[in-house]
PDB file of N, CA and C in Angstrom:
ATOM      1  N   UNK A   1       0.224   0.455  -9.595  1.00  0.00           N
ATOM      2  CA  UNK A   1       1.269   1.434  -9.431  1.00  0.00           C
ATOM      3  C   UNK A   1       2.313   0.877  -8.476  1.00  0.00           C
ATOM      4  N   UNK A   2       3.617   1.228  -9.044  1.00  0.00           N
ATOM      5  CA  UNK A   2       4.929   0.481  -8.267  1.00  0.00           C
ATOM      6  C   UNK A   2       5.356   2.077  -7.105  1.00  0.00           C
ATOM      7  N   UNK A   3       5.686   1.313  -5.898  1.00  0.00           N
ATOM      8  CA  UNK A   3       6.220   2.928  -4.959  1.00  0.00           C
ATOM      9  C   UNK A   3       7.461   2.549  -4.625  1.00  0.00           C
ATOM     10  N   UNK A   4       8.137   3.100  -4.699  1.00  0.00           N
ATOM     11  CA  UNK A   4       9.808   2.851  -4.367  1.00  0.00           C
ATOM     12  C   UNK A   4       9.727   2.808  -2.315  1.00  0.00           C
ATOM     13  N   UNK A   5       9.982   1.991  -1.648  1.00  0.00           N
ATOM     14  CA  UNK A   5       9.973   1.529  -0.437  1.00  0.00           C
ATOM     15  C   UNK A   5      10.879   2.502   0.219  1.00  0.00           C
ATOM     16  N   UNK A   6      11.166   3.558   0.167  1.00  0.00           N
ATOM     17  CA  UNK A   6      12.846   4.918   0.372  1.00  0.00           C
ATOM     18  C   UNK A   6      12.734   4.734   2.288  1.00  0.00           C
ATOM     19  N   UNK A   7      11.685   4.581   2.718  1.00  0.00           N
ATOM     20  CA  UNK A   7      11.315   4.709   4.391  1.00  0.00           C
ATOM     21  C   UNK A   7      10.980   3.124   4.672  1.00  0.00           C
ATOM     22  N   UNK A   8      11.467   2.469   3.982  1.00  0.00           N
ATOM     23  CA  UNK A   8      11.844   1.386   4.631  1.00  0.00           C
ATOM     24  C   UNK A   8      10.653  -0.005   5.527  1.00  0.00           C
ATOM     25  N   UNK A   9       9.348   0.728   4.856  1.00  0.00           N
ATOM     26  CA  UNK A   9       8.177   0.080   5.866  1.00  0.00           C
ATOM     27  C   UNK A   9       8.281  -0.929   5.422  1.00  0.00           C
ATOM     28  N   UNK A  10       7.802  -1.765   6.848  1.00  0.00           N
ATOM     29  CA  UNK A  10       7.721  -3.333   6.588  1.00  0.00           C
ATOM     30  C   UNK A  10       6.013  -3.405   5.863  1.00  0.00           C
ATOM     31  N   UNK A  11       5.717  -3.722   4.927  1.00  0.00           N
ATOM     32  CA  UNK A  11       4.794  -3.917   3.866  1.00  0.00           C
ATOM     33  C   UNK A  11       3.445  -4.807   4.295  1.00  0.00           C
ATOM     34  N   UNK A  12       4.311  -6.181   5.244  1.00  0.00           N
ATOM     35  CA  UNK A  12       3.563  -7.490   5.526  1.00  0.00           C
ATOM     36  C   UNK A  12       2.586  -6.322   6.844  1.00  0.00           C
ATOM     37  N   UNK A  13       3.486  -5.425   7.874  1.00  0.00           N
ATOM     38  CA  UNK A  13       2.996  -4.529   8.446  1.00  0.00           C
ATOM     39  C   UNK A  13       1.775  -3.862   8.126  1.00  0.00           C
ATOM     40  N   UNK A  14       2.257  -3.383   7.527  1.00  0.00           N
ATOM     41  CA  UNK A  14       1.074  -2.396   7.045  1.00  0.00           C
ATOM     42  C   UNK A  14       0.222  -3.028   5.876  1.00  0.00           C
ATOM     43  N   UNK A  15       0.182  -4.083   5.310  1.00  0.00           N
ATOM     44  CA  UNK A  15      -0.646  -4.311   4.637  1.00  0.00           C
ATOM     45  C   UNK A  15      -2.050  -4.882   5.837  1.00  0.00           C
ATOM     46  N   UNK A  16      -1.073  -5.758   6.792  1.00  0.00           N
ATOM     47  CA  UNK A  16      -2.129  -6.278   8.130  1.00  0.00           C
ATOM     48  C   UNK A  16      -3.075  -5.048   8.510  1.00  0.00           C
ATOM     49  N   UNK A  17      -2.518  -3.753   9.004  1.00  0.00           N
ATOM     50  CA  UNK A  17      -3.421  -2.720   9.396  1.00  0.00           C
ATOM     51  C   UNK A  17      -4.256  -2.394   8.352  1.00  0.00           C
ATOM     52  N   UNK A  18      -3.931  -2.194   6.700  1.00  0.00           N
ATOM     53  CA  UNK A  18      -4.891  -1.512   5.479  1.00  0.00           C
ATOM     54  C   UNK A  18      -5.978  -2.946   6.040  1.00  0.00           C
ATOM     55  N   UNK A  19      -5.649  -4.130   6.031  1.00  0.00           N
ATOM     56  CA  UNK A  19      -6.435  -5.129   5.805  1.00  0.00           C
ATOM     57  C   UNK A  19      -7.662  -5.310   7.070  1.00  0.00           C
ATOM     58  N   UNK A  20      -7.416  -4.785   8.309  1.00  0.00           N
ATOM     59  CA  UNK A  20      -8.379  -4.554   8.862  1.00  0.00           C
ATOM     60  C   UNK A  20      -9.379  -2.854   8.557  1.00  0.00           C
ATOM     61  N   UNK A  21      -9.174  -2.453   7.685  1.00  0.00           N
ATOM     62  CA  UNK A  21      -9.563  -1.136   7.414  1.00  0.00           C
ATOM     63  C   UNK A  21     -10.174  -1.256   5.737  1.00  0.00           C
ATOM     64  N   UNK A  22     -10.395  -2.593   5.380  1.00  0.00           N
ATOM     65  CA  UNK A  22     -10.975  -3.447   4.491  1.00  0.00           C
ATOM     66  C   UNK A  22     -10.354  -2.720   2.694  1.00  0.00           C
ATOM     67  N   UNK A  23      -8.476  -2.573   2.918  1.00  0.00           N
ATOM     68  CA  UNK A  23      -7.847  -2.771   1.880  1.00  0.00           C
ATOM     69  C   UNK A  23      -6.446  -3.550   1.906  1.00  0.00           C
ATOM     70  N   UNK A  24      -5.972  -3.761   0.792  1.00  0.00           N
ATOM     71  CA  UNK A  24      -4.620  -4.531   0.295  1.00  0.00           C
ATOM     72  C   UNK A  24      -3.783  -3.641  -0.522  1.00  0.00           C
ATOM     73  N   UNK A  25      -2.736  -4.275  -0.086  1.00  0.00           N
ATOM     74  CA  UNK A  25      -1.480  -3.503  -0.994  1.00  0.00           C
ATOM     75  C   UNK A  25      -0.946  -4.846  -1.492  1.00  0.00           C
ATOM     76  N   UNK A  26       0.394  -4.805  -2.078  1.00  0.00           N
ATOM     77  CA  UNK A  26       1.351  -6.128  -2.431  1.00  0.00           C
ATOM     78  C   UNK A  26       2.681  -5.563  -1.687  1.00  0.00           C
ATOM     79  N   UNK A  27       3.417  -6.238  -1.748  1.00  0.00           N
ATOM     80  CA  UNK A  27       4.869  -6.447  -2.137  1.00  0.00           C
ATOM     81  C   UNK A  27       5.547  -6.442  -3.674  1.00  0.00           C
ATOM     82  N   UNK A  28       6.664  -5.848  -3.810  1.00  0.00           N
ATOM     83  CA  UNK A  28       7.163  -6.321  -5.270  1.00  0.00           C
ATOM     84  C   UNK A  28       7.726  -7.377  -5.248  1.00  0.00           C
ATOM     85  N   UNK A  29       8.232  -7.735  -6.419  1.00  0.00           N
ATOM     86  CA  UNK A  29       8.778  -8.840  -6.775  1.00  0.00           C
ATOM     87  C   UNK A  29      10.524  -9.246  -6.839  1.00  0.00           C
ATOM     88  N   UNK A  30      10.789 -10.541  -6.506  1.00  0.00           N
ATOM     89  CA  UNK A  30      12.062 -10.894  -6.549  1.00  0.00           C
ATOM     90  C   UNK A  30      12.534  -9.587  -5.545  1.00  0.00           C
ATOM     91  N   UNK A  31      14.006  -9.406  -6.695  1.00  0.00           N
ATOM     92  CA  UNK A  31      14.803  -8.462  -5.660  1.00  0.00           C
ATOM     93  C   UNK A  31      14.482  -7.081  -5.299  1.00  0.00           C
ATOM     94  N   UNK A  32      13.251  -6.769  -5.896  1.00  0.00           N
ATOM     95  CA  UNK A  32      12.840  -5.526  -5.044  1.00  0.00           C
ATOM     96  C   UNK A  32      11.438  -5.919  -4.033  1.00  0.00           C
ATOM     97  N   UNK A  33      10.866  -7.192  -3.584  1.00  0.00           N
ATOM     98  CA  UNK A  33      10.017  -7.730  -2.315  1.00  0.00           C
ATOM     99  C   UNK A  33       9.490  -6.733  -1.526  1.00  0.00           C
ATOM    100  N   UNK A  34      11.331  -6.182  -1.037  1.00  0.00           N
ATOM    101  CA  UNK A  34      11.438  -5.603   0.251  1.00  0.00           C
ATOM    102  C   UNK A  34      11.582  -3.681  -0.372  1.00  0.00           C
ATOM    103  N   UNK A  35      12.512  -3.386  -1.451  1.00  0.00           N
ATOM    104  CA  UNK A  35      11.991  -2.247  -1.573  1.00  0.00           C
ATOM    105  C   UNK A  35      10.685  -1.775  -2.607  1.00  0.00           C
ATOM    106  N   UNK A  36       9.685  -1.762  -2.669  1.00  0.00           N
ATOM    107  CA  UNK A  36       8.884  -1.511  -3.557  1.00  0.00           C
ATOM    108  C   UNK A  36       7.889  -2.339  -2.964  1.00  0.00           C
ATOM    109  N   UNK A  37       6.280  -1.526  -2.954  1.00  0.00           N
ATOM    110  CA  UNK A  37       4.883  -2.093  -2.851  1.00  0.00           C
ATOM    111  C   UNK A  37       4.531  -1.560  -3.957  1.00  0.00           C
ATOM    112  N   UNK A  38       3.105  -2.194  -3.786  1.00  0.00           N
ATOM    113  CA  UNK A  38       2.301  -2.023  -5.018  1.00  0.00           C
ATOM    114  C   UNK A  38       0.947  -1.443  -4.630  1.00  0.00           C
ATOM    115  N   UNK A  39       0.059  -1.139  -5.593  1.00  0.00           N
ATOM    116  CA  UNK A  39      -1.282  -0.617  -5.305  1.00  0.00           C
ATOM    117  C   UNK A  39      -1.736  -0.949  -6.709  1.00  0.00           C
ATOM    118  N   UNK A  40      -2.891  -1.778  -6.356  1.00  0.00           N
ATOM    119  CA  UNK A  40      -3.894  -2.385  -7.772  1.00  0.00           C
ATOM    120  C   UNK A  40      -4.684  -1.049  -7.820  1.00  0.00           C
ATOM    121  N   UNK A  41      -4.845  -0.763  -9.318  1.00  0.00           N
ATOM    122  CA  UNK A  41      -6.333   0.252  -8.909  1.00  0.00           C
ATOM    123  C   UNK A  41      -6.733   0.092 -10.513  1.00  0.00           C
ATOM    124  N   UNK A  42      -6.605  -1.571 -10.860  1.00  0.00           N
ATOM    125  CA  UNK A  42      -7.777  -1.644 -11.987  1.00  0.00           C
ATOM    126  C   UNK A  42      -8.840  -1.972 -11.840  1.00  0.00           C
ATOM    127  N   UNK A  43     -10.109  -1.421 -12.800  1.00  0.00           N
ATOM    128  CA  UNK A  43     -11.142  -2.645 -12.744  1.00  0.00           C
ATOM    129  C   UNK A  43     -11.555  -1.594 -12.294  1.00  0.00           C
ATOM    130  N   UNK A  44     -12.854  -1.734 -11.257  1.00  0.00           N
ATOM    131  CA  UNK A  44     -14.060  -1.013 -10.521  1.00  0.00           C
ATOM    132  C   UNK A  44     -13.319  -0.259  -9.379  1.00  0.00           C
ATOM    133  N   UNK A  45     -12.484   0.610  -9.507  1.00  0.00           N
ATOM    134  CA  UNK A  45     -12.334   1.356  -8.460  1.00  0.00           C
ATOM    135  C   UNK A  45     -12.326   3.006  -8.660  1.00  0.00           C
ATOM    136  N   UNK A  46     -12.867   3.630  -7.715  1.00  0.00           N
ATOM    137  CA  UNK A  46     -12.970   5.084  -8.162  1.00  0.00           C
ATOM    138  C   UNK A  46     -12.056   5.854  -7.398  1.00  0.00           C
ATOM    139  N   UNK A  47     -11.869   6.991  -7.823  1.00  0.00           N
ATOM    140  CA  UNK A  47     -10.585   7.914  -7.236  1.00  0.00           C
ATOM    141  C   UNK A  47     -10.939   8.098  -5.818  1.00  0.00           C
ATOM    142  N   UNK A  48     -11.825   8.071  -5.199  1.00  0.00           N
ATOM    143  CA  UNK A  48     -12.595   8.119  -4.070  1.00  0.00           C
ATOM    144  C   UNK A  48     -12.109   7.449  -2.945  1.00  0.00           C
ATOM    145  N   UNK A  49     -11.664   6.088  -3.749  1.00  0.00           N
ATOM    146  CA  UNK A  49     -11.479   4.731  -2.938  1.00  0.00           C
ATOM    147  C   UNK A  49     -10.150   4.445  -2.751  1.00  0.00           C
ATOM    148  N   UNK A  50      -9.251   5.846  -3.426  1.00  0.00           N
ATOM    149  CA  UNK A  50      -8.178   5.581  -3.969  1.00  0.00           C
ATOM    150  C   UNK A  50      -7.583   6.116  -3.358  1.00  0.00           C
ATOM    151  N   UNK A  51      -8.439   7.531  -2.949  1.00  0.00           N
ATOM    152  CA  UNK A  51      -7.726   8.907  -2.009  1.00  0.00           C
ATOM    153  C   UNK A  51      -8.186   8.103  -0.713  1.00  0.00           C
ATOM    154  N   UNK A  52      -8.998   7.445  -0.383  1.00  0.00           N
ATOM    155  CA  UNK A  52      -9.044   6.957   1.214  1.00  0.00           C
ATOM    156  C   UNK A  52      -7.970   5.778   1.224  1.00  0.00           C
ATOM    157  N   UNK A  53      -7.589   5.324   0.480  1.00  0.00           N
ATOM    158  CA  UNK A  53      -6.572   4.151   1.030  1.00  0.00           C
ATOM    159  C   UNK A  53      -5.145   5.060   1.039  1.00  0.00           C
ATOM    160  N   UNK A  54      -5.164   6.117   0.609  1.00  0.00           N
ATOM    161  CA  UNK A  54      -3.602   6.839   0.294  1.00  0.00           C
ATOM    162  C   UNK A  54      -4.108   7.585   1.742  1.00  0.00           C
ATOM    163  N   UNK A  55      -5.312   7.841   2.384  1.00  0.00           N
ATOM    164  CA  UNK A  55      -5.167   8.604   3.729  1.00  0.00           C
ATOM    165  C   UNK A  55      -5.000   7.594   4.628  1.00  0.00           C
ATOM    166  N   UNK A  56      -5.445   6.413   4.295  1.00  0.00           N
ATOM    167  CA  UNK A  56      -5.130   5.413   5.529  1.00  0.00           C
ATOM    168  C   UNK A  56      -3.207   5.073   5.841  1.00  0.00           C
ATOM    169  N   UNK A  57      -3.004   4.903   4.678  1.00  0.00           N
ATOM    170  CA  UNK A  57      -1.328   4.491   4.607  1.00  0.00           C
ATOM    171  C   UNK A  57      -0.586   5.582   5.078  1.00  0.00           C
ATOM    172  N   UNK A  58      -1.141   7.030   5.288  1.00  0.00           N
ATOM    173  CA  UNK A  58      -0.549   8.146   5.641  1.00  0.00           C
ATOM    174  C   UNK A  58      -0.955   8.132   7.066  1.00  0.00           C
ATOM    175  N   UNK A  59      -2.321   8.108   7.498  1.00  0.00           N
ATOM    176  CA  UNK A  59      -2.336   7.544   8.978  1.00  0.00           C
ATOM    177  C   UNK A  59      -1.769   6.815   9.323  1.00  0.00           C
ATOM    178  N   UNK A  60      -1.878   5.330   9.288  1.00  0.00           N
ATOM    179  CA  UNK A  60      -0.926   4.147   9.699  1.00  0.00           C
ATOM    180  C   UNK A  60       0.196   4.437   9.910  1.00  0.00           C
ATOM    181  N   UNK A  61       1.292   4.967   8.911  1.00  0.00           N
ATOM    182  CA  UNK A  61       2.702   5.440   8.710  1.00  0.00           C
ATOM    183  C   UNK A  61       2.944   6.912   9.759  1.00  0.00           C
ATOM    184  N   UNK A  62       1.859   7.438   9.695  1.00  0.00           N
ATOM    185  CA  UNK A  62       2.058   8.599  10.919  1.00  0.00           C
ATOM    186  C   UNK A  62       2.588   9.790   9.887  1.00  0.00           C
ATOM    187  N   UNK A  63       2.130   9.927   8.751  1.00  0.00           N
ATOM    188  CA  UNK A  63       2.723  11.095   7.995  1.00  0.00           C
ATOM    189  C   UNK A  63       1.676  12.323   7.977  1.00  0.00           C
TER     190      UNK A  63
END
């Protein structure tokens, strides 16, 4: 899933904090790098794992 970057977070940021909290995000590509991250959620992952990384990025971010 692509998120439009609108608040401006630095990505490399917050991917460092998900990554001690044992997840990853991306960056997009080319000219959207800087606006737009990403979130993998193919393969073996359950909604479970999905709603705790969307509460961590809301902690981290302070929302």
């Amino acid at each position: 899933t692509v998120i439009a970057n609108i608040r401006d977070i630095n990505v490399g940021e917050l991917n460092k904090k998900l990554g001690e909290r044992g997840f990853a995000i991306s960056n997009g590509y080319g000219k959207l790098k800087d606006k737009t991250f990403r979130i993998a959620h193919m393969g073996d992952l359950t909604l479970e794992e999905v709603k705790e990384l969307l509460a961590c990025i809301e902690e981290i971010l302070g929302l």
